[in-house]
PDB file of N, CA and C in Angstrom:
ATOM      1  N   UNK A   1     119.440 -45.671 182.782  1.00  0.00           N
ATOM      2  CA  UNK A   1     120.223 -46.363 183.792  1.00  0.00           C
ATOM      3  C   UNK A   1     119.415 -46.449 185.076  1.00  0.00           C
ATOM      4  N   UNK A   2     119.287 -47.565 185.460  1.00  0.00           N
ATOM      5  CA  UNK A   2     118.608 -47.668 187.065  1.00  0.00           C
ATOM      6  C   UNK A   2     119.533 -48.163 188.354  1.00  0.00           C
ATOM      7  N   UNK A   3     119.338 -46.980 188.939  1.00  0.00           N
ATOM      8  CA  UNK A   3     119.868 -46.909 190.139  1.00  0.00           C
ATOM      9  C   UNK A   3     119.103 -48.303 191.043  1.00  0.00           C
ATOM     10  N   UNK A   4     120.218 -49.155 191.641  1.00  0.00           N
ATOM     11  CA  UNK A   4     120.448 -50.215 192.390  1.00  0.00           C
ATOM     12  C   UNK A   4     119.683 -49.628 193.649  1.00  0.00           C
ATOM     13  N   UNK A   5     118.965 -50.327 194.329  1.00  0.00           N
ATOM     14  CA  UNK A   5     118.193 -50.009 195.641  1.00  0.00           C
ATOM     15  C   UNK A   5     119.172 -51.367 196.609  1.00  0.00           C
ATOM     16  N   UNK A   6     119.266 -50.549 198.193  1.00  0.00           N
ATOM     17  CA  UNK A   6     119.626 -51.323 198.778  1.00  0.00           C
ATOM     18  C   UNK A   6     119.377 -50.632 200.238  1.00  0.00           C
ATOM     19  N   UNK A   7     119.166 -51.683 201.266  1.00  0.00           N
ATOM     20  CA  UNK A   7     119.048 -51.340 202.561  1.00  0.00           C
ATOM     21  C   UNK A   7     120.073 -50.780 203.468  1.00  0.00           C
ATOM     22  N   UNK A   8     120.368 -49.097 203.737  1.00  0.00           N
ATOM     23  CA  UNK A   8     121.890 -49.201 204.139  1.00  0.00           C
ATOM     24  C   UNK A   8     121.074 -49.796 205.519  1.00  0.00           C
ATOM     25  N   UNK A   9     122.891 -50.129 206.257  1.00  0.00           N
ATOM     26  CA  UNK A   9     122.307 -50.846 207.808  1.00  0.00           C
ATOM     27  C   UNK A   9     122.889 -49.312 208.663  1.00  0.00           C
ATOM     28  N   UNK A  10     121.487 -49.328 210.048  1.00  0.00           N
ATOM     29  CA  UNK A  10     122.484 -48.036 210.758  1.00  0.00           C
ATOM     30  C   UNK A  10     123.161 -48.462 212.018  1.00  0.00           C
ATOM     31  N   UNK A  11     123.613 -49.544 211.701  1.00  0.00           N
ATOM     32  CA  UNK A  11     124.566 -49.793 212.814  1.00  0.00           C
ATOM     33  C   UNK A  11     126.294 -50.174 212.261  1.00  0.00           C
ATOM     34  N   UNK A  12     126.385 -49.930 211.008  1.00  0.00           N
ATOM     35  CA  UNK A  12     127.568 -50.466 210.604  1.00  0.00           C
ATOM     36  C   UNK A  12     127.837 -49.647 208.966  1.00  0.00           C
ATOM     37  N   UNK A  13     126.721 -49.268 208.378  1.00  0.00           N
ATOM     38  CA  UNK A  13     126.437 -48.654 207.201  1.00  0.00           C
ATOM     39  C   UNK A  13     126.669 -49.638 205.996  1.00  0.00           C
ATOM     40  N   UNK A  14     126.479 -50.544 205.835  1.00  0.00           N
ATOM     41  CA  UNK A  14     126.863 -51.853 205.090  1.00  0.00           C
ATOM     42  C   UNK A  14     125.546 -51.617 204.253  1.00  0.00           C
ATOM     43  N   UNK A  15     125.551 -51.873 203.231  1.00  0.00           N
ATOM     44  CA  UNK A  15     124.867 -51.822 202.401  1.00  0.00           C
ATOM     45  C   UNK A  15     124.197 -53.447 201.575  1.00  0.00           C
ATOM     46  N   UNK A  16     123.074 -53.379 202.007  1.00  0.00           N
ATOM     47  CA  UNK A  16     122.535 -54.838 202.076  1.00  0.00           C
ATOM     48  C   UNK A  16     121.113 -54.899 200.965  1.00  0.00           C
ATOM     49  N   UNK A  17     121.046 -56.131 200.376  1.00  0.00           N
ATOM     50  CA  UNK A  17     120.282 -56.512 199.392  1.00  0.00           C
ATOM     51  C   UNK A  17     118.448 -55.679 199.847  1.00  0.00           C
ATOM     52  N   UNK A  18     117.528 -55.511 199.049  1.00  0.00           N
ATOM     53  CA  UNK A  18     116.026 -55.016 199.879  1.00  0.00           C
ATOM     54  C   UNK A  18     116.028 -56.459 200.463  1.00  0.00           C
ATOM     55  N   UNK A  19     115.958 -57.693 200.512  1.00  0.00           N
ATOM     56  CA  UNK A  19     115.084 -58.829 200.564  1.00  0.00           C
ATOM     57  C   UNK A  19     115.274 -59.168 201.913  1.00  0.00           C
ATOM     58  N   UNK A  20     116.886 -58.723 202.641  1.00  0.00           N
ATOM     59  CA  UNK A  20     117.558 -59.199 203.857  1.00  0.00           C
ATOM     60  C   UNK A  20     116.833 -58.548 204.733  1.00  0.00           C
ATOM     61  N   UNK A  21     116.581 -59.345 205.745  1.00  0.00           N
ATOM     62  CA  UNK A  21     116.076 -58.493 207.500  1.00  0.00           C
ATOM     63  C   UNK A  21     116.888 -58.772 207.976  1.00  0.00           C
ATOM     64  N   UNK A  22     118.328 -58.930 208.214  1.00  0.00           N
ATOM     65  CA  UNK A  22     119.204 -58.709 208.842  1.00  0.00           C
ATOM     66  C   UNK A  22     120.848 -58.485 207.783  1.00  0.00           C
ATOM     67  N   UNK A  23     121.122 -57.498 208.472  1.00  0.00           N
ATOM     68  CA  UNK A  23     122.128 -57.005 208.085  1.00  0.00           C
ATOM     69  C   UNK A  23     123.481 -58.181 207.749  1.00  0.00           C
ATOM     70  N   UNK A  24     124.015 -58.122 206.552  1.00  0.00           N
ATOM     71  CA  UNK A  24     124.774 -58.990 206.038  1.00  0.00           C
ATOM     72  C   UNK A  24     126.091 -59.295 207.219  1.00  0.00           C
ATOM     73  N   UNK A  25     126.488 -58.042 207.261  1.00  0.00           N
ATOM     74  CA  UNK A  25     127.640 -57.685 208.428  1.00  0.00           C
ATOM     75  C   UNK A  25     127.946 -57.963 209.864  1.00  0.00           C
ATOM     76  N   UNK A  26     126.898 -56.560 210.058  1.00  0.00           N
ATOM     77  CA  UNK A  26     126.610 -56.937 211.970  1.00  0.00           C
ATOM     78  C   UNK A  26     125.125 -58.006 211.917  1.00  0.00           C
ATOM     79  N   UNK A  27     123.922 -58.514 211.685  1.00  0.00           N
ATOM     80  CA  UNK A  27     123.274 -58.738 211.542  1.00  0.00           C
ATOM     81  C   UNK A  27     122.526 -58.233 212.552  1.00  0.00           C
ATOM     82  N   UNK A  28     122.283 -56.729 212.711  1.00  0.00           N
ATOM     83  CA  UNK A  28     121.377 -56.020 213.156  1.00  0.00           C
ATOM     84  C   UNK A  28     119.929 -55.720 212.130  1.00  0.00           C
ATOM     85  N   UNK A  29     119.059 -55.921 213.100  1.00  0.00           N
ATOM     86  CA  UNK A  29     117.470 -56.220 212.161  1.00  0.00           C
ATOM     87  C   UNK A  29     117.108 -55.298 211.033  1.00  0.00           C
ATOM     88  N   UNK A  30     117.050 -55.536 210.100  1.00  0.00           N
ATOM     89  CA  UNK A  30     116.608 -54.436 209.312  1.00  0.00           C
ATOM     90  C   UNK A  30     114.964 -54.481 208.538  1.00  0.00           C
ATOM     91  N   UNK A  31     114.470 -55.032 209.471  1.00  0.00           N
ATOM     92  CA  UNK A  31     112.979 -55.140 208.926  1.00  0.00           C
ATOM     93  C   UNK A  31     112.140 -53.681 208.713  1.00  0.00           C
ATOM     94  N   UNK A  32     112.903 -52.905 209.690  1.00  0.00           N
ATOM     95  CA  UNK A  32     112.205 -50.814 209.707  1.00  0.00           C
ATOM     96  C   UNK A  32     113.089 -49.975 208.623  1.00  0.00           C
ATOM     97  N   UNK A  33     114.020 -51.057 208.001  1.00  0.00           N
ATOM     98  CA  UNK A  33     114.918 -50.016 207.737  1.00  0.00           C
ATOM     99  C   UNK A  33     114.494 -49.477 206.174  1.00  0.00           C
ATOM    100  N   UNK A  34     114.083 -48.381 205.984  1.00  0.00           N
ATOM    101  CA  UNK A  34     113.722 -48.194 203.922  1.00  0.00           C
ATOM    102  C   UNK A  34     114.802 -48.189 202.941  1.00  0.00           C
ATOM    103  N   UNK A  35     114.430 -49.084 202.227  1.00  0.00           N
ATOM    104  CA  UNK A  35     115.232 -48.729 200.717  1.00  0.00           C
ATOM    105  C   UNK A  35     115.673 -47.575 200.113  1.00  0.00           C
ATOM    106  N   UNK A  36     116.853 -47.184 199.971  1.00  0.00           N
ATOM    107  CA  UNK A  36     117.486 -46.051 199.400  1.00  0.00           C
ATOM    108  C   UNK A  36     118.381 -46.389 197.982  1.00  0.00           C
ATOM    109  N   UNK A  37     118.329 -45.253 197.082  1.00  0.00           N
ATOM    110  CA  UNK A  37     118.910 -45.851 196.324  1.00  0.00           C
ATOM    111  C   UNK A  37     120.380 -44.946 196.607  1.00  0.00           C
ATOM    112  N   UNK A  38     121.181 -45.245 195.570  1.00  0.00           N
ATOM    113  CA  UNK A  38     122.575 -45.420 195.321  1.00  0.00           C
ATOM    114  C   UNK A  38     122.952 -43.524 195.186  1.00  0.00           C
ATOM    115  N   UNK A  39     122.246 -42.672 194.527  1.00  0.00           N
ATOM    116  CA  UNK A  39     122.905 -41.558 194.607  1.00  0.00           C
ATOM    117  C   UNK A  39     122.221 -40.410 195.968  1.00  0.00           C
ATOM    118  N   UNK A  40     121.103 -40.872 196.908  1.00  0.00           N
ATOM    119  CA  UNK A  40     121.319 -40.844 198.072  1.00  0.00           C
ATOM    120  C   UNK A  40     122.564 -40.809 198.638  1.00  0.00           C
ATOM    121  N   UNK A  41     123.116 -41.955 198.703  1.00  0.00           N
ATOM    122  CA  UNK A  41     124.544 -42.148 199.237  1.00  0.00           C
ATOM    123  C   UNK A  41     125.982 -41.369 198.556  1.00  0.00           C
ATOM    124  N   UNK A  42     125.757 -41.037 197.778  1.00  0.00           N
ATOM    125  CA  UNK A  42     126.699 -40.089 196.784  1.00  0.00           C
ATOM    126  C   UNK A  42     126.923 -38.192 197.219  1.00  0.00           C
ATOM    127  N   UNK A  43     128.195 -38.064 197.538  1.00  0.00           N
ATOM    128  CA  UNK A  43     128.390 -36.626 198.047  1.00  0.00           C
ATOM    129  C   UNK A  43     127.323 -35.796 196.662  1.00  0.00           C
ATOM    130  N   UNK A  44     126.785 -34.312 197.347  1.00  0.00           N
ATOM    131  CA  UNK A  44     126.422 -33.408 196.169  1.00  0.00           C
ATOM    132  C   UNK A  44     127.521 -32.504 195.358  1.00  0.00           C
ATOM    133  N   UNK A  45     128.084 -32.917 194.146  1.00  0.00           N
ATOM    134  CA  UNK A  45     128.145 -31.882 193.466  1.00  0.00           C
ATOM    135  C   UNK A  45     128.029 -30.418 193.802  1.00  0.00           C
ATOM    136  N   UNK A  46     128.355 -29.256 194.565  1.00  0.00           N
ATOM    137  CA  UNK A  46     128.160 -28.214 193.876  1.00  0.00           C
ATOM    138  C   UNK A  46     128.993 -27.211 192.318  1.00  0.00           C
TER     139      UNK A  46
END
């Protein structure tokens, strides 16, 4: 299974395609921002 990569945004936390430089939402720049994937964003299990 492969985990989905996506740009979160840090002005709104919207979660946006890699390809976008601006945020889908607020359209704050995301040209600095790195690709994270999906269980990053996922609470840990203990």
């Amino acid at each position: 299974m492969a985990l989905s990569k996506f740009k979160l945004c840090p002005a709104c936390g919207e979660h946006n395609p890699p390809a976008l430089l601006e945020c889908k939402n607020c359209e704050t720049d995301l040209t600095g921002v790195r690709l994270v994937d999906e269980d990053i964003c996922q609470p840990q299990a203990r």
